[in-house]
N, C-alpha and C. Protein backbone atom coordinates (compact mmCIF):
# COMPACT_ATOMS: atom_id res chain seq x y z
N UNK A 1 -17.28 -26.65 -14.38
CA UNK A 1 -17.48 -25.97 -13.09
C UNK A 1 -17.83 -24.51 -13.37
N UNK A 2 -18.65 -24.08 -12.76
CA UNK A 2 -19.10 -22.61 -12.80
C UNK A 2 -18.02 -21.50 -12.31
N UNK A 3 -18.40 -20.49 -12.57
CA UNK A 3 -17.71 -19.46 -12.29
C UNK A 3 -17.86 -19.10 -11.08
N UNK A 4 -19.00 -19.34 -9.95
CA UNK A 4 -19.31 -18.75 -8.96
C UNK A 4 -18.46 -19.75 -7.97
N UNK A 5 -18.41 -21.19 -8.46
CA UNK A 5 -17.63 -22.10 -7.89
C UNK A 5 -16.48 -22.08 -7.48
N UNK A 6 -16.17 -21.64 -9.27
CA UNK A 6 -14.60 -21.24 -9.00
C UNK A 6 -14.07 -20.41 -8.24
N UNK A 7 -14.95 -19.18 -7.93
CA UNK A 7 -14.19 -18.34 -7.24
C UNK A 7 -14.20 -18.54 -5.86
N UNK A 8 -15.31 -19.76 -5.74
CA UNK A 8 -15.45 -19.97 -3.78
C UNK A 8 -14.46 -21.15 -3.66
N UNK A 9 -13.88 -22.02 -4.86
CA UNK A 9 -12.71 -22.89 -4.80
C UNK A 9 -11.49 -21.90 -4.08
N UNK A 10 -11.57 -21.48 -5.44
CA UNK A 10 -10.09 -20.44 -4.67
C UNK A 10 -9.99 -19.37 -3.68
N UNK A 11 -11.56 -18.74 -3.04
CA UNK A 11 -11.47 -18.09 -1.63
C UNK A 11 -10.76 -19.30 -0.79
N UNK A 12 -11.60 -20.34 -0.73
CA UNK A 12 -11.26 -21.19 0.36
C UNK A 12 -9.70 -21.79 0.27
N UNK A 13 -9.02 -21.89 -0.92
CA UNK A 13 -7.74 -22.25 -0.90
C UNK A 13 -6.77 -21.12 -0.27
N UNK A 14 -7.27 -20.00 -0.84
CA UNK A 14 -6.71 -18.78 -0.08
C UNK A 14 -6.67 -18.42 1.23
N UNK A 15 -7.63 -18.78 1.39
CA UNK A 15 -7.75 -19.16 3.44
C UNK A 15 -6.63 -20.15 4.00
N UNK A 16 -7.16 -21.03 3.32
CA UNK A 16 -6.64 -22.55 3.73
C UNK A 16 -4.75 -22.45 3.66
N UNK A 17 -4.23 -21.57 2.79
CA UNK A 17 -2.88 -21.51 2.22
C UNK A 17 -2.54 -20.66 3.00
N UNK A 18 -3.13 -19.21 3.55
CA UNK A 18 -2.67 -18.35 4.20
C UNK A 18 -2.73 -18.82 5.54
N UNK A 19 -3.85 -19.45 6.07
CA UNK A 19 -3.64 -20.34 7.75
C UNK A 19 -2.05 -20.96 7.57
N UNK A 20 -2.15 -21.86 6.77
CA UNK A 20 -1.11 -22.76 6.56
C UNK A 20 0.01 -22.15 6.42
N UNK A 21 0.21 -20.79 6.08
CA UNK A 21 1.54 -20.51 5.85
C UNK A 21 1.60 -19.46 7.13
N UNK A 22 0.69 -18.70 8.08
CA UNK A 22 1.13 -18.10 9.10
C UNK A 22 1.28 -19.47 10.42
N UNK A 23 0.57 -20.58 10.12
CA UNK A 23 0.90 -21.52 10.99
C UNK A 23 2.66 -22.34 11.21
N UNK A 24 3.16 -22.08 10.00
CA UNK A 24 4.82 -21.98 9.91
C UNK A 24 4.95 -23.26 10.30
N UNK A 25 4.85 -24.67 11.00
CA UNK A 25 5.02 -25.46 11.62
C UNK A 25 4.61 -26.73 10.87
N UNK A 26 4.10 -26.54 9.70
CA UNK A 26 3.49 -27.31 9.17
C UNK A 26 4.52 -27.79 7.91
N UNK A 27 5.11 -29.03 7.64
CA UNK A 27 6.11 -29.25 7.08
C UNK A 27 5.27 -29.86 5.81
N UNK A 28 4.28 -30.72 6.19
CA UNK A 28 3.50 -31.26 5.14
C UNK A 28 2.11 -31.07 4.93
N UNK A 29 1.53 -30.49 3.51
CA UNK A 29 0.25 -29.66 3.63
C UNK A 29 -0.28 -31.02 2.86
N UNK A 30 -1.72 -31.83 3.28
CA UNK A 30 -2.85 -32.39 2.96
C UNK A 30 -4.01 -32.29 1.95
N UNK A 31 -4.48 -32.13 1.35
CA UNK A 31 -5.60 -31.76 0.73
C UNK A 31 -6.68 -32.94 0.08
N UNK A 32 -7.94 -33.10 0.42
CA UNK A 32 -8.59 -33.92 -0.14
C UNK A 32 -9.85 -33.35 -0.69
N UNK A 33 -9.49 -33.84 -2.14
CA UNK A 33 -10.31 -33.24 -2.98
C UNK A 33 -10.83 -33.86 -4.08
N UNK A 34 -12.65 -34.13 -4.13
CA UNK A 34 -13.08 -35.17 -4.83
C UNK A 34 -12.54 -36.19 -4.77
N UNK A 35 -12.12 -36.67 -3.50
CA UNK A 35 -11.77 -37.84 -3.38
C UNK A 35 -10.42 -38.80 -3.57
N UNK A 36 -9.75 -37.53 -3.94
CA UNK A 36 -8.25 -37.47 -4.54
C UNK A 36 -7.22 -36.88 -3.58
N UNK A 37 -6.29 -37.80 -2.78
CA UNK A 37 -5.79 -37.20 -1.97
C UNK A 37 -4.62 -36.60 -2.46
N UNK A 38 -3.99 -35.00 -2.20
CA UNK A 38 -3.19 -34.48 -2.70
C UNK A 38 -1.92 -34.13 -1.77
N UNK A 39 -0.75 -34.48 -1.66
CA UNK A 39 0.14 -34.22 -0.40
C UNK A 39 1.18 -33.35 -0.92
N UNK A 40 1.58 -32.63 -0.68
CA UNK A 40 3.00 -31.45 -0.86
C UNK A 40 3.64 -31.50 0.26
N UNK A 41 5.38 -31.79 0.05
CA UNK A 41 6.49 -31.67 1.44
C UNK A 41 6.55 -30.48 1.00
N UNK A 42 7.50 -29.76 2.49
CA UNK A 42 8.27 -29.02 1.83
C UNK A 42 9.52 -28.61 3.32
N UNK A 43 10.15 -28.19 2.68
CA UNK A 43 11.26 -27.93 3.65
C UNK A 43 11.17 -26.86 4.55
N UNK A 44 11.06 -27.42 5.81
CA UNK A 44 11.11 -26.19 6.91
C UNK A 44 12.54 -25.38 7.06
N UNK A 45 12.18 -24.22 6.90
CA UNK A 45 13.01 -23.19 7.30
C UNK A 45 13.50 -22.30 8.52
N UNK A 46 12.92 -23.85 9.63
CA UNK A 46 13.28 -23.23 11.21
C UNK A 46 14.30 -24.00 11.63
């Protein structure tokens, strides 16, 4: 993977993580990537 890639991989995760973490409500985060579905719990703190 290129370098220019990489860094628009991880803008968009950075987006995607910071929505997700001012959205607070979200107990379980999704991700599908190349076709590989990726799931993380995590414990709400409300």
């Amino acid at each position: 993977m290129s370098q220019k890639s990489l860094i628009t991989v991880t803008i968009c995760m950075t987006v995607i993580f910071t929505i997700w973490m001012l959205h607070g409500s979200l107990c379980e985060f999704r991700l599908n990537l190349w076709g590989a579905e990726f799931a993380a719990f995590l414990q709400c703190k409300q």
